[in-house]
N, C-alpha and C. Protein backbone atom coordinates (compact mmCIF):
# COMPACT_ATOMS: atom_id res chain seq x y z
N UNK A 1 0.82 -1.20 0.00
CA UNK A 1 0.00 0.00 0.00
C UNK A 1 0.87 1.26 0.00
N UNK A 2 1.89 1.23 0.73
CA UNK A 2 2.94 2.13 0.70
C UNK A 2 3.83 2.62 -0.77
N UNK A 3 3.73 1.94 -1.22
CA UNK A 3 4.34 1.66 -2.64
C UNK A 3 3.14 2.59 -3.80
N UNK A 4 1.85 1.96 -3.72
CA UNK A 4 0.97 2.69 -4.41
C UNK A 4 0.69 3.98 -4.13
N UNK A 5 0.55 4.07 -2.38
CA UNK A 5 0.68 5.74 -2.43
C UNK A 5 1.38 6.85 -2.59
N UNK A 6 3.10 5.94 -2.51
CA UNK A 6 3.90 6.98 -3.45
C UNK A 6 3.62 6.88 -4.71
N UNK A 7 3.61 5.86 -5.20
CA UNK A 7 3.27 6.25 -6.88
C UNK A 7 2.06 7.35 -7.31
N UNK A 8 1.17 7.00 -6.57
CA UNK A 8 0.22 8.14 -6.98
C UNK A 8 0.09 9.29 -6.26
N UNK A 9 1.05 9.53 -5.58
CA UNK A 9 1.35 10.90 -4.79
C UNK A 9 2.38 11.70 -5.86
N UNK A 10 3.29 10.95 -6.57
CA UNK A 10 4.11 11.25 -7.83
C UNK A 10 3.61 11.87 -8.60
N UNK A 11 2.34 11.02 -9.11
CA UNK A 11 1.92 11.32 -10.32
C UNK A 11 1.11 12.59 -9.98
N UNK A 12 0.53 12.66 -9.08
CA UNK A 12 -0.41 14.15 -8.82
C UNK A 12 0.67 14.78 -9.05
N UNK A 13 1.71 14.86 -8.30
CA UNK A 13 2.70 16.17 -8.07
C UNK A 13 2.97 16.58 -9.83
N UNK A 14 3.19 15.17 -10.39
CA UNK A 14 3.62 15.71 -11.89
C UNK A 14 2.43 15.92 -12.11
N UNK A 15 1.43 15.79 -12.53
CA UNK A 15 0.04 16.34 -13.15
C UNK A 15 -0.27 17.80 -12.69
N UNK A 16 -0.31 17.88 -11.35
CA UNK A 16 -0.12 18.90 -10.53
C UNK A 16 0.98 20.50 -11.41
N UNK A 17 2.25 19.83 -11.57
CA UNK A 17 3.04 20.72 -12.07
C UNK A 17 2.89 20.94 -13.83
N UNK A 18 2.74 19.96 -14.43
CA UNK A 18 1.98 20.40 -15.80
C UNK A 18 0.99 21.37 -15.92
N UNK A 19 -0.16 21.04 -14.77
CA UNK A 19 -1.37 22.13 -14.74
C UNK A 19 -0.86 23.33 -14.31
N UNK A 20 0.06 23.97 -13.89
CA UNK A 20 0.59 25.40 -13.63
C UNK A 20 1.08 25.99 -15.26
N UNK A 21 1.35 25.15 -15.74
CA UNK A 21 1.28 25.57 -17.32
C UNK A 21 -0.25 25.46 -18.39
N UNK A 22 -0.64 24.34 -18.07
CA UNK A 22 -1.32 23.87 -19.37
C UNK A 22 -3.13 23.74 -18.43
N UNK A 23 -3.77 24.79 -18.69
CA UNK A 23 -5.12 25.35 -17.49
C UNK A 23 -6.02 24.03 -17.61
N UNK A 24 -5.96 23.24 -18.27
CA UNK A 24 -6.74 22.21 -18.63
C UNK A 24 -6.59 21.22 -17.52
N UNK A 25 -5.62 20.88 -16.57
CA UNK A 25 -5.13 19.68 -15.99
C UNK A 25 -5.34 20.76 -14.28
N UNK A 26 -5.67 20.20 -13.20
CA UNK A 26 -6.31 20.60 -11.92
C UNK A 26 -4.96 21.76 -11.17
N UNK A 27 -3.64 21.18 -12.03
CA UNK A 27 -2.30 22.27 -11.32
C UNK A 27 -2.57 21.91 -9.35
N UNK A 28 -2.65 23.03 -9.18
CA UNK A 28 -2.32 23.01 -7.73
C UNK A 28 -3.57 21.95 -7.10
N UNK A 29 -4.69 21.89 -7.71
CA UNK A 29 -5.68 21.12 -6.72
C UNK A 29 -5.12 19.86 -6.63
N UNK A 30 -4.47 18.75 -7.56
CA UNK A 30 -3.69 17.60 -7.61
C UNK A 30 -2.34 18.09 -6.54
N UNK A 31 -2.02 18.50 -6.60
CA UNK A 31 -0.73 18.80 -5.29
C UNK A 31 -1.39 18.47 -4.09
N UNK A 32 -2.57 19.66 -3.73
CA UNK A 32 -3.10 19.27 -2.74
C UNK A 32 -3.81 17.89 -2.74
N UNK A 33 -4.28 17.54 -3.59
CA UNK A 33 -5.28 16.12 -3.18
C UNK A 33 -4.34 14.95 -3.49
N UNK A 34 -3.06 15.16 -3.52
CA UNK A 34 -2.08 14.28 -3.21
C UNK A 34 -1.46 14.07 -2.21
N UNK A 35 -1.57 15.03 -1.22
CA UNK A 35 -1.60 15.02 0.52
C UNK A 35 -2.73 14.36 1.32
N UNK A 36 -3.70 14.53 1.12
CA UNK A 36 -5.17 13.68 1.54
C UNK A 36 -4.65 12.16 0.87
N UNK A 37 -4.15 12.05 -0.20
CA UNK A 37 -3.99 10.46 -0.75
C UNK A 37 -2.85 10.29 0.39
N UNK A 38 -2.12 10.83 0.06
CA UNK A 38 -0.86 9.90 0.99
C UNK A 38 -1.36 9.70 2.50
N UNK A 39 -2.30 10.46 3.06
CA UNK A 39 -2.48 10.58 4.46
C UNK A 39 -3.70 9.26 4.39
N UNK A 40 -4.60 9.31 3.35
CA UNK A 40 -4.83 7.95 3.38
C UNK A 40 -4.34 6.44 3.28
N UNK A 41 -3.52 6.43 2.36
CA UNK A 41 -2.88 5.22 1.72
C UNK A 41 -1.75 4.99 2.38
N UNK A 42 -1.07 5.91 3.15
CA UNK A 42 0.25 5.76 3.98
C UNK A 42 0.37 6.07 5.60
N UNK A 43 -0.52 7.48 5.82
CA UNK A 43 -0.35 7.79 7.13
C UNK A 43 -1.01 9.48 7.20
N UNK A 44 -1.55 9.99 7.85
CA UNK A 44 -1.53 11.46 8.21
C UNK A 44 -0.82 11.80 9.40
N UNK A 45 -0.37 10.77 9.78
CA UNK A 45 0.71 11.20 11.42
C UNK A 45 1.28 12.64 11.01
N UNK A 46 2.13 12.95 10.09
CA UNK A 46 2.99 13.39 9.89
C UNK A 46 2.36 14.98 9.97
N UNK A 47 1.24 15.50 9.68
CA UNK A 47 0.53 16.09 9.05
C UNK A 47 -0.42 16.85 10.65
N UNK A 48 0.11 17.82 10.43
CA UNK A 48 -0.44 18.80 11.76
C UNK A 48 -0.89 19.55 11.50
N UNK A 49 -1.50 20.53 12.27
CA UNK A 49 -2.45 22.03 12.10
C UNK A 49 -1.44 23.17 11.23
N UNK A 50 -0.26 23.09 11.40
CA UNK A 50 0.27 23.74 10.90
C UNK A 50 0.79 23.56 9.59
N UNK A 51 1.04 22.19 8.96
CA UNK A 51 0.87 21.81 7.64
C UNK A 51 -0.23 22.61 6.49
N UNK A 52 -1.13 21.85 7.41
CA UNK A 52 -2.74 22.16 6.94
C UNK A 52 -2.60 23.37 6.58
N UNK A 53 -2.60 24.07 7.41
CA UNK A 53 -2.89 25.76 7.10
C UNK A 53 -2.09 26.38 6.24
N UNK A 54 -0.52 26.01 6.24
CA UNK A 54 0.25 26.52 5.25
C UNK A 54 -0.24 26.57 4.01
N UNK A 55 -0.12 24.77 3.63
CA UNK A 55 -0.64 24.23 2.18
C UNK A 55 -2.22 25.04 1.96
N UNK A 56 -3.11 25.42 2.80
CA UNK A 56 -4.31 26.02 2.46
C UNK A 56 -3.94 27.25 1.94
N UNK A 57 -3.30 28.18 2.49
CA UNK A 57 -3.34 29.31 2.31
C UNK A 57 -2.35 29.26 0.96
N UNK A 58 -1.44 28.97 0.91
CA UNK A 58 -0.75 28.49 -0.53
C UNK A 58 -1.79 28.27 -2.09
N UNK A 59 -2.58 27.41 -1.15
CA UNK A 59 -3.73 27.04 -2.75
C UNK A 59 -4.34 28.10 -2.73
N UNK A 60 -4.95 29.04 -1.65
CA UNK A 60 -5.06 30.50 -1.69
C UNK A 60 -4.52 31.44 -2.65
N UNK A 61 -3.92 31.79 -2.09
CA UNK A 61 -2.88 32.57 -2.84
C UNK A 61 -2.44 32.23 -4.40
N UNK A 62 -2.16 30.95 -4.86
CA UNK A 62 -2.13 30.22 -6.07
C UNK A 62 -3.93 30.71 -7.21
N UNK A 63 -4.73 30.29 -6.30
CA UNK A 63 -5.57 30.34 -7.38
C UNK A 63 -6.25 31.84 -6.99
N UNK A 64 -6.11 32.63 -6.83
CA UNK A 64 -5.91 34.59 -6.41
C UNK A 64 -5.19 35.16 -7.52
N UNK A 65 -3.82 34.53 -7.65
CA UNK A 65 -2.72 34.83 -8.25
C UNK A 65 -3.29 34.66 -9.19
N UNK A 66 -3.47 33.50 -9.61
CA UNK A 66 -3.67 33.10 -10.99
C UNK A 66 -4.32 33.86 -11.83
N UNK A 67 -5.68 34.34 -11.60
CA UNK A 67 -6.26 35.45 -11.94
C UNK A 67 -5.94 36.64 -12.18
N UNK A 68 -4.96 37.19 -10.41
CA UNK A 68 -5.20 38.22 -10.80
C UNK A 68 -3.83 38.66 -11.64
N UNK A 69 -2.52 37.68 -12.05
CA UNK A 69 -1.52 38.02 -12.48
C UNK A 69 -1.50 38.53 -13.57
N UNK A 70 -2.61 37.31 -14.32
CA UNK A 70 -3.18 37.38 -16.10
C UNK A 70 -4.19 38.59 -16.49
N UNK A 71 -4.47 38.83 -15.10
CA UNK A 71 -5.69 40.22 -15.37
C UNK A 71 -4.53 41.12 -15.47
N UNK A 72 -3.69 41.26 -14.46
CA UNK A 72 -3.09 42.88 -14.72
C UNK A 72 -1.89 42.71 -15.53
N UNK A 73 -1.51 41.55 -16.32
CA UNK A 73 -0.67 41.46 -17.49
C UNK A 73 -1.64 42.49 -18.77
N UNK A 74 -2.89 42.18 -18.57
CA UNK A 74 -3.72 42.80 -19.86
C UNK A 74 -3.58 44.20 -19.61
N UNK A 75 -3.95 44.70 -18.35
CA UNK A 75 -4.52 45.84 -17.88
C UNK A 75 -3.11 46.59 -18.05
N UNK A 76 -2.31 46.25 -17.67
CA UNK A 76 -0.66 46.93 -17.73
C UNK A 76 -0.86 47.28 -19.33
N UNK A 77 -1.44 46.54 -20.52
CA UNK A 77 -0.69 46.78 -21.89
C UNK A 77 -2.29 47.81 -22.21
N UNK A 78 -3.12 48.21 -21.32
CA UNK A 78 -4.20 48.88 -21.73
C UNK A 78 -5.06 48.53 -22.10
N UNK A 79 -5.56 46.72 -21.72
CA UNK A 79 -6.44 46.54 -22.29
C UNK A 79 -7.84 46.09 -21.45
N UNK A 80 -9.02 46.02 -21.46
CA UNK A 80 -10.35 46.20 -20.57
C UNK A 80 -10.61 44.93 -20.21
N UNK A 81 -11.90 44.93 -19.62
CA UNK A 81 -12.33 43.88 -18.75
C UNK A 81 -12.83 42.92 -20.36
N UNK A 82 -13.23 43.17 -21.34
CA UNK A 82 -13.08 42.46 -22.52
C UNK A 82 -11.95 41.74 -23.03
N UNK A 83 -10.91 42.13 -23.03
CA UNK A 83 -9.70 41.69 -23.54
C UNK A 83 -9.51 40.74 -22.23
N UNK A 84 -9.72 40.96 -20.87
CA UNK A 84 -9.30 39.92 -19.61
C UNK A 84 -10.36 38.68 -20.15
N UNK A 85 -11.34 38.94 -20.36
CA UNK A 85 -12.36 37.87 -20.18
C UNK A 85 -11.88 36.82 -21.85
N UNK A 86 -11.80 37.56 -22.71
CA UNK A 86 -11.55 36.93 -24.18
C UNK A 86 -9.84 36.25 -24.06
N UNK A 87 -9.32 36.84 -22.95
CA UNK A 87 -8.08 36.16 -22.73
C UNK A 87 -8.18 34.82 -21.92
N UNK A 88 -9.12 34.83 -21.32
CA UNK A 88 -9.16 33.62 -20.06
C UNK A 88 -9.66 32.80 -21.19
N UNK A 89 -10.89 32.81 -21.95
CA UNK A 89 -11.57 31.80 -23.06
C UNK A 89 -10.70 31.48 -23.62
N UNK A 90 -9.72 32.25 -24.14
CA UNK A 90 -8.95 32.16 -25.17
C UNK A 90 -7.54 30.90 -24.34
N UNK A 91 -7.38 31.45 -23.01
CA UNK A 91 -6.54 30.04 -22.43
C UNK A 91 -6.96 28.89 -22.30
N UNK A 92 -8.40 28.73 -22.22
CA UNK A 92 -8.95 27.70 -22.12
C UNK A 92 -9.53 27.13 -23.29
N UNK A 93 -9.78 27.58 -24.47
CA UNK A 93 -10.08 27.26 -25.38
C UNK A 93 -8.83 26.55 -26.24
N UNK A 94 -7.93 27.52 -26.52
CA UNK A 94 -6.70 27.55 -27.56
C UNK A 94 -5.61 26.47 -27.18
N UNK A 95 -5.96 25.68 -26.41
CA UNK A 95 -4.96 24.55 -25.94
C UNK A 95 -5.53 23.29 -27.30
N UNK A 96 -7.01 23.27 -27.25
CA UNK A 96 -8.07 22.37 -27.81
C UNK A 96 -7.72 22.44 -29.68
N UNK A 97 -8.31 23.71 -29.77
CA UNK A 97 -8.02 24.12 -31.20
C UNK A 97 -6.73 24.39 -31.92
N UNK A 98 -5.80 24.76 -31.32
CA UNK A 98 -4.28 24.41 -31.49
C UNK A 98 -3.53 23.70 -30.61
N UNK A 99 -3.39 22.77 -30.66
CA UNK A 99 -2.88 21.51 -29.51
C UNK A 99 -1.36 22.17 -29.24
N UNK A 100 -0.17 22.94 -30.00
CA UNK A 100 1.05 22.82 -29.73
C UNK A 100 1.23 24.52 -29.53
N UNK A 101 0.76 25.30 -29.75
CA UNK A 101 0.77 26.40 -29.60
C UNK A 101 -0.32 27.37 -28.90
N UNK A 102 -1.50 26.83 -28.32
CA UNK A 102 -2.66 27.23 -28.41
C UNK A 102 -2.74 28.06 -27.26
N UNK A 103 -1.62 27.32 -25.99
CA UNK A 103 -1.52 28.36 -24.95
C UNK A 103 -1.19 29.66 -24.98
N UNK A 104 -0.67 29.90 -25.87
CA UNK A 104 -0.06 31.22 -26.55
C UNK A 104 -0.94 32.13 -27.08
N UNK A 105 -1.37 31.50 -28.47
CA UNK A 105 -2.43 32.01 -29.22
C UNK A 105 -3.41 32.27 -28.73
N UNK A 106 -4.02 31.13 -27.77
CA UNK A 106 -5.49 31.80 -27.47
C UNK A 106 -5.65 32.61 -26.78
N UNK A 107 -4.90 32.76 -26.01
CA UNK A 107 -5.07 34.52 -24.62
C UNK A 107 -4.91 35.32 -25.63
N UNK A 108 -3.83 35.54 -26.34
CA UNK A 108 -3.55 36.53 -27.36
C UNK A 108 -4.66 37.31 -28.33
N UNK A 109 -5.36 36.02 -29.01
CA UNK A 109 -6.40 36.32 -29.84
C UNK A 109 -7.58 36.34 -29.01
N UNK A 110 -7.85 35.91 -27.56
CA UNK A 110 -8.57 36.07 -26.91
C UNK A 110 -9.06 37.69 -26.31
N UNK A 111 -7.93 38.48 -26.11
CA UNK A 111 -7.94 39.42 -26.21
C UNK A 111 -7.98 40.45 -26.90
N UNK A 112 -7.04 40.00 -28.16
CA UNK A 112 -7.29 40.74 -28.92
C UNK A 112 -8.62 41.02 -29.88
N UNK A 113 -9.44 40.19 -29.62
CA UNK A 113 -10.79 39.84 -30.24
C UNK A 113 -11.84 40.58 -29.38
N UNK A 114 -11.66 40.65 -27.90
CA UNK A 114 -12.10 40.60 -26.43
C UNK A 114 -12.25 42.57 -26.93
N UNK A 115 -11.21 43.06 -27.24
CA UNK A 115 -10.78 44.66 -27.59
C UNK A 115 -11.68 45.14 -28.57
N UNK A 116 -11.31 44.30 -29.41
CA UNK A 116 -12.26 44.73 -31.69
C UNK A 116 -13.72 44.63 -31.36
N UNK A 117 -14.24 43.21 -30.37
CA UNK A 117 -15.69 43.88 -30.21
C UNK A 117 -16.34 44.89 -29.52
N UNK A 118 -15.19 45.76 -28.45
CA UNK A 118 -15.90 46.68 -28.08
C UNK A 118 -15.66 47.79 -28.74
N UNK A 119 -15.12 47.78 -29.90
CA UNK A 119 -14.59 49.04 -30.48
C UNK A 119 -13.15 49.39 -30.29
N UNK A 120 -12.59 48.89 -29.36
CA UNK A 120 -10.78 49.09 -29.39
C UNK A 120 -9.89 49.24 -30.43
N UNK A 121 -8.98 50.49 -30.81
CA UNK A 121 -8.43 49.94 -32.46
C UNK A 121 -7.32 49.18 -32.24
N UNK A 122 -6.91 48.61 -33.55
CA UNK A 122 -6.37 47.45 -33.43
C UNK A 122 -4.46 47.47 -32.74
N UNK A 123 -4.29 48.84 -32.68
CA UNK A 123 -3.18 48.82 -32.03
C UNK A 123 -3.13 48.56 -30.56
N UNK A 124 -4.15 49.19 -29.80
CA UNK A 124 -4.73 49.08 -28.58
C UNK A 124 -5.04 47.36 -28.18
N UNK A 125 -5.33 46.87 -29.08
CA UNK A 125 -5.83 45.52 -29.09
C UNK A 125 -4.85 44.61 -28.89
N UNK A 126 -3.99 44.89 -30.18
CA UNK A 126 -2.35 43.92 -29.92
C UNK A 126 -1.97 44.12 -29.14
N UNK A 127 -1.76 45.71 -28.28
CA UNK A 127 -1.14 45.51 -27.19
C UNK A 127 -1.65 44.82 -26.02
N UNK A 128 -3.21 44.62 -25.81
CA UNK A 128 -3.95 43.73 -25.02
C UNK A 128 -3.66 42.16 -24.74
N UNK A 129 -3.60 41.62 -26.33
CA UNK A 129 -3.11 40.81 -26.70
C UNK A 129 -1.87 39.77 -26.08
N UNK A 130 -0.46 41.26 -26.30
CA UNK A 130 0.65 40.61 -26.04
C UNK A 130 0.74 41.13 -24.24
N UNK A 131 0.01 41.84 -23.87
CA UNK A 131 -0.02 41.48 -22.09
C UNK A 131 -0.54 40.22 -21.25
N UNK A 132 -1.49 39.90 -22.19
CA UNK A 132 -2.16 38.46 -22.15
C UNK A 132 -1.16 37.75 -21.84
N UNK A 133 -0.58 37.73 -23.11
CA UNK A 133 0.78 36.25 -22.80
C UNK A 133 1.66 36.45 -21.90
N UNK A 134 2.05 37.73 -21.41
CA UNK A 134 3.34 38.26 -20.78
C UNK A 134 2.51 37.32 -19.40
N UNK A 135 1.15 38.12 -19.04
CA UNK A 135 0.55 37.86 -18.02
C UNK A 135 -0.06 36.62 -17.56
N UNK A 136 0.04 35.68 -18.65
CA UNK A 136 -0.01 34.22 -18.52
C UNK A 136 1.17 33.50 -18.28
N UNK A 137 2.78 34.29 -18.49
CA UNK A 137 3.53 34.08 -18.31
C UNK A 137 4.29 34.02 -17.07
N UNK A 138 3.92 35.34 -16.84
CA UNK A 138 4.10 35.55 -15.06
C UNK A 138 3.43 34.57 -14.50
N UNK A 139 2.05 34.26 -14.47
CA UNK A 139 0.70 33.65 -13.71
C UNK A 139 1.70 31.94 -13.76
N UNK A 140 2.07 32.13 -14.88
CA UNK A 140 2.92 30.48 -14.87
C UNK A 140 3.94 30.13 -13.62
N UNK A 141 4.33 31.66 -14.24
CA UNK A 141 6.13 30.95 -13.10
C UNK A 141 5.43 31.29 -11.90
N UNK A 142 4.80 32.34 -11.19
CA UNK A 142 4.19 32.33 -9.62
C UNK A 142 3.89 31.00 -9.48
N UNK A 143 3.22 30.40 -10.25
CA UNK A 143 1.92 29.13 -10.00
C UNK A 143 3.30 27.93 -9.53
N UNK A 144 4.10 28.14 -10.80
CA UNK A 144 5.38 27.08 -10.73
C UNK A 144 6.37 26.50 -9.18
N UNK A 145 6.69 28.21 -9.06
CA UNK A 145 7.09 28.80 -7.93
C UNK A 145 6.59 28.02 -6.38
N UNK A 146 5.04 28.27 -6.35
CA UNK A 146 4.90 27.97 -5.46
C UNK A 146 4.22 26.65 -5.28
N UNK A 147 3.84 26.10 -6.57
CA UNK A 147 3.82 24.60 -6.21
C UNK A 147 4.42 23.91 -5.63
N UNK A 148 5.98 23.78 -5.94
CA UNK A 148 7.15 23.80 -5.82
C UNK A 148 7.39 24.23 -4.31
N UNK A 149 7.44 25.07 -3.98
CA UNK A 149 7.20 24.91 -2.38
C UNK A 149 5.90 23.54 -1.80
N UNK A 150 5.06 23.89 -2.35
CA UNK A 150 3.95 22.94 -1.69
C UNK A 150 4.79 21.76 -1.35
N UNK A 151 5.25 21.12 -2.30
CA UNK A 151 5.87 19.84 -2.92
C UNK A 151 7.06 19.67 -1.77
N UNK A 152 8.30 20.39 -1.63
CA UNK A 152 9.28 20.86 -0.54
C UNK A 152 8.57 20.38 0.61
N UNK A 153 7.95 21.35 0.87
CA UNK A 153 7.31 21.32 2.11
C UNK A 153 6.83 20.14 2.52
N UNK A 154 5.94 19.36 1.66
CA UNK A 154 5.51 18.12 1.43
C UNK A 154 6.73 17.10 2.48
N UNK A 155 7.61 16.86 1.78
CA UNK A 155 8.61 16.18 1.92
C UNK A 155 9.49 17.07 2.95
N UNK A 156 9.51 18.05 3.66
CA UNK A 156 9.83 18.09 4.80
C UNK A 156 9.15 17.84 5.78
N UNK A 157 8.07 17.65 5.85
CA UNK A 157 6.91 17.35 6.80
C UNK A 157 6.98 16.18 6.90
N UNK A 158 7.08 15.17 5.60
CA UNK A 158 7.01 13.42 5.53
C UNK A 158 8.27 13.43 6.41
N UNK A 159 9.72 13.65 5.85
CA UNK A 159 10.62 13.32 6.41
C UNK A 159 11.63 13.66 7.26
């Protein structure tokens, strides 16, 4: 049993760390619900009030961030609550419709599309556009960042 719950405490952590890139896959919620697995399948001894609360406030802060990094990547290049919203579709969409590039493209054109329907001209727009990505970029490495602690932490607590 010990054996299976590291293996699938692994695999969250990697699924876990893919999803800080690629919005489709749970990112930080697999980190965390790979602590509840191991505390089932292995032990929660290890695992105190003060664990708990860290790792909570972490997934806090993680999915806060996430939002608000990619919002004010747009808002920094001038672009509105249209270009934020056509950027988020556009991350979640553009993975689907372009499988190898789509993370890119779709915030981009998400926004920049998000701009043209409210009337934005199109210079205003690109620049919406390329804050998108900057700001999906940032939203990445924070997310990366502090998974990555979760994970640390993880394994200072186990051992």
């Amino acid at each position: 049993m010990i054996a299976l719950g590291w293996s699938l405490v692994i695999l969250l952590f990697v699924i876990g760390m893919i999803g800080a890139v690629y919005p489709v896959l749970p990112g930080v919620l697999a980190i965390y619900g790979a602590f509840f697995l191991y505390g089932w399948l292995v032990s929660f001894e290890p695992f105190g009030f003060w664990f708990w609360l860290i790792q909570s406030l972490i997934v806090v802060i993680i999915m806060v961030a996430d939002y608000a990094v990619g919002a004010l990547g747009v808002k920094k290049f001038g672009g509105s609550k249209a270009a934020i919203i056509g950027s988020t579709i556009g991350l979640i969409v553009g993975p689907f419709v372009i499988p190898v590039f789509g993370l890119i493209i779709g915030p981009f054109l998400g926004a920049v599309i998000g701009e043209i329907i409210i009337g934005t001209t199109w210079k205003k727009a690109i620049s919406a556009g390329v804050g998108s990505v900057l700001g999906f970029f940032a939203s990445s490495a924070v997310k990366i960042a502090l998974q990555l602690v979760m994970i640390i932490l993880f394994f200072i607590w186990v051992f």
